[in-house]
C-alpha atoms as a PDB file:
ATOM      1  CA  UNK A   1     129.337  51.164 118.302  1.00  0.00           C
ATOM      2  CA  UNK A   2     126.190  51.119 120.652  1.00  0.00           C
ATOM      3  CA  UNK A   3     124.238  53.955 121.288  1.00  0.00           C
ATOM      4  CA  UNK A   4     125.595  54.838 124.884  1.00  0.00           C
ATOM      5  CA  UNK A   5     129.225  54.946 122.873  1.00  0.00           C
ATOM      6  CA  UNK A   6     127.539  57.583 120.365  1.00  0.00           C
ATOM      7  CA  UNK A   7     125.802  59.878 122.706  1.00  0.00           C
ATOM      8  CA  UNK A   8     129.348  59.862 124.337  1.00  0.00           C
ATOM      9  CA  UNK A   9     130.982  60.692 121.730  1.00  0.00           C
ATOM     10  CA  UNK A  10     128.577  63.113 120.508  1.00  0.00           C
ATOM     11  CA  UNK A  11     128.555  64.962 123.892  1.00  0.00           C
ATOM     12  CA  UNK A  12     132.303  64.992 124.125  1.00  0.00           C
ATOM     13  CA  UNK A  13     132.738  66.804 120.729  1.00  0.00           C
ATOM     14  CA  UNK A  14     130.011  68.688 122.033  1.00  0.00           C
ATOM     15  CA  UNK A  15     131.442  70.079 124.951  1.00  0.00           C
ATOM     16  CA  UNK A  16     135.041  70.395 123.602  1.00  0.00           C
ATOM     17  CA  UNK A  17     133.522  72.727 120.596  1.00  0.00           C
ATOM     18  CA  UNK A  18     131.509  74.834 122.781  1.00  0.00           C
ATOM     19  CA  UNK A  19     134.443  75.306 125.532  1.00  0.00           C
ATOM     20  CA  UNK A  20     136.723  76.570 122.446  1.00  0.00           C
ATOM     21  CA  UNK A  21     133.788  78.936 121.912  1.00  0.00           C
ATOM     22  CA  UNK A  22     134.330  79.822 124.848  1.00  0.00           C
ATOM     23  CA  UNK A  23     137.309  80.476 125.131  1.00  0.00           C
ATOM     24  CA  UNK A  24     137.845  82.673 121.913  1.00  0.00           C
ATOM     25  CA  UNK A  25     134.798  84.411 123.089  1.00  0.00           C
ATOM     26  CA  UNK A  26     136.700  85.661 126.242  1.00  0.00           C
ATOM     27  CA  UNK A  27     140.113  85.973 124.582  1.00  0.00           C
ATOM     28  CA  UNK A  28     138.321  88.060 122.270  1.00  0.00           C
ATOM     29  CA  UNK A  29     136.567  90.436 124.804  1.00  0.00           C
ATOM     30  CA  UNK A  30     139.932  90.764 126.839  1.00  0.00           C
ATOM     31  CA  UNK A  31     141.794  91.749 123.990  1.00  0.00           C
ATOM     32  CA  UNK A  32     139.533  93.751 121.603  1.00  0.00           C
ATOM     33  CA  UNK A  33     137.351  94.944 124.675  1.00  0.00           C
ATOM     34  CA  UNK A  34     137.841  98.831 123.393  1.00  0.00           C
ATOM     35  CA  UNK A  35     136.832  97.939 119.906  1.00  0.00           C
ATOM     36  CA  UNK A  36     134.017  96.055 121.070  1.00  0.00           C
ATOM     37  CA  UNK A  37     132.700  98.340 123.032  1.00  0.00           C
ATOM     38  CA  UNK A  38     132.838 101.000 120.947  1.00  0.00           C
ATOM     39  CA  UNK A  39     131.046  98.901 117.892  1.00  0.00           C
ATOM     40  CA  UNK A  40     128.352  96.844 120.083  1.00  0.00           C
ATOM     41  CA  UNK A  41     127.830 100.441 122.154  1.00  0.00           C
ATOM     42  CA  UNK A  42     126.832 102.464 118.620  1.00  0.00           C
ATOM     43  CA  UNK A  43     125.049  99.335 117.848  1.00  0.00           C
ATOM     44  CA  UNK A  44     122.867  98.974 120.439  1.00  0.00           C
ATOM     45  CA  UNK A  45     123.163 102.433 122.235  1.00  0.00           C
ATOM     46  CA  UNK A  46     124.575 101.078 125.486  1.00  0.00           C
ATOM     47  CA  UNK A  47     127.071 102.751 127.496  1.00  0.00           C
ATOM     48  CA  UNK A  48     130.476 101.105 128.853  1.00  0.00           C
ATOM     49  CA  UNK A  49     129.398  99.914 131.935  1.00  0.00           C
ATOM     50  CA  UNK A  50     125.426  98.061 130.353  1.00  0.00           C
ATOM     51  CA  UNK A  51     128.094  96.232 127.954  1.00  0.00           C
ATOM     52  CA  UNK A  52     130.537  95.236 130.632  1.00  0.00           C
ATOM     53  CA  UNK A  53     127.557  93.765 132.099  1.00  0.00           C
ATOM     54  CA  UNK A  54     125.963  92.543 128.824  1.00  0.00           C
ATOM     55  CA  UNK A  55     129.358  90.389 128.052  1.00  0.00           C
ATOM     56  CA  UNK A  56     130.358  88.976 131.795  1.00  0.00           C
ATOM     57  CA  UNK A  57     126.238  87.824 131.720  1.00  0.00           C
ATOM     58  CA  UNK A  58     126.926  85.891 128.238  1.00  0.00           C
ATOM     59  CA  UNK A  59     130.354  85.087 129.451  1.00  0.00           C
ATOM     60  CA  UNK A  60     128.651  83.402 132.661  1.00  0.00           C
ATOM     61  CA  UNK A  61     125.730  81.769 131.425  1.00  0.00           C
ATOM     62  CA  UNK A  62     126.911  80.437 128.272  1.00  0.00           C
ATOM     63  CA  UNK A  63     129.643  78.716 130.659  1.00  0.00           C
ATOM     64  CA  UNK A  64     126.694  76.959 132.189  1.00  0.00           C
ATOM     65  CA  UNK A  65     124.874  76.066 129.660  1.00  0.00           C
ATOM     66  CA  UNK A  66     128.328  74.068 128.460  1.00  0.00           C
ATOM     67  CA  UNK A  67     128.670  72.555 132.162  1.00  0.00           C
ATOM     68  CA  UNK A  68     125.030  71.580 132.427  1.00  0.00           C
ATOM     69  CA  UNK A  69     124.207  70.525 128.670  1.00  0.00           C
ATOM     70  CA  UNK A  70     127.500  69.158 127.713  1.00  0.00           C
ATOM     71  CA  UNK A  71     130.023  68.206 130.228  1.00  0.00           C
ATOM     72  CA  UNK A  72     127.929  66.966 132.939  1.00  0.00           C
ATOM     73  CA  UNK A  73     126.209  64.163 130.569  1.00  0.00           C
ATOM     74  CA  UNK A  74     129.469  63.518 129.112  1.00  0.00           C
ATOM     75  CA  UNK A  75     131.112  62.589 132.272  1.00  0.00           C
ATOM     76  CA  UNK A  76     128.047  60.907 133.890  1.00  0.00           C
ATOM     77  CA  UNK A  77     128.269  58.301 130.821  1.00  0.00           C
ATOM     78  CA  UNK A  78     131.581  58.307 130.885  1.00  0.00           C
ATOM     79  CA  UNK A  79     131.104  56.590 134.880  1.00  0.00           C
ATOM     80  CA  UNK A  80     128.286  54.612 133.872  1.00  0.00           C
ATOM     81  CA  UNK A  81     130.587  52.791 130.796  1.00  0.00           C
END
């Protein structure tokens, strides 16, 4: 296996992990949204709306973090092999 194959690889399990992080991250603030924001709100001391906020923000940039960091490299390798 040469090193272009492992970085591949690598970044594929990469960005397959982090998009079913993802994705049970946002499952998990559709469904439990009320018990979430009643827990992170007496944690923090946020109201409703600063937590909406707070979890579309780490909803949206952790997406692009995966997309920039993960699947972009993975797919530019996967042209160049």
């Amino acid at each position: 296996m040469t090193a272009m194959e492992t970085l591949s690889a690598v970044l594929g399990w990469c960005a397959l992990i982090n998009m079913g992080v993802l994705i049970v991250s946002s499952l998990a603030v559709v469904a439990c949204r009320g018990w979430m924001m009643r827990m992170h709100g007496r944690m923090f001391g946020m109201d409703e709306a600063a937590l909406a906020a707070a979890y579309f923000r780490y909803l949206a940039t952790f997406k692009i973090v995966v997309i920039v960091f993960n699947l972009v490299p993975w797919v530019a390798l996967q042209i160049v092999m």
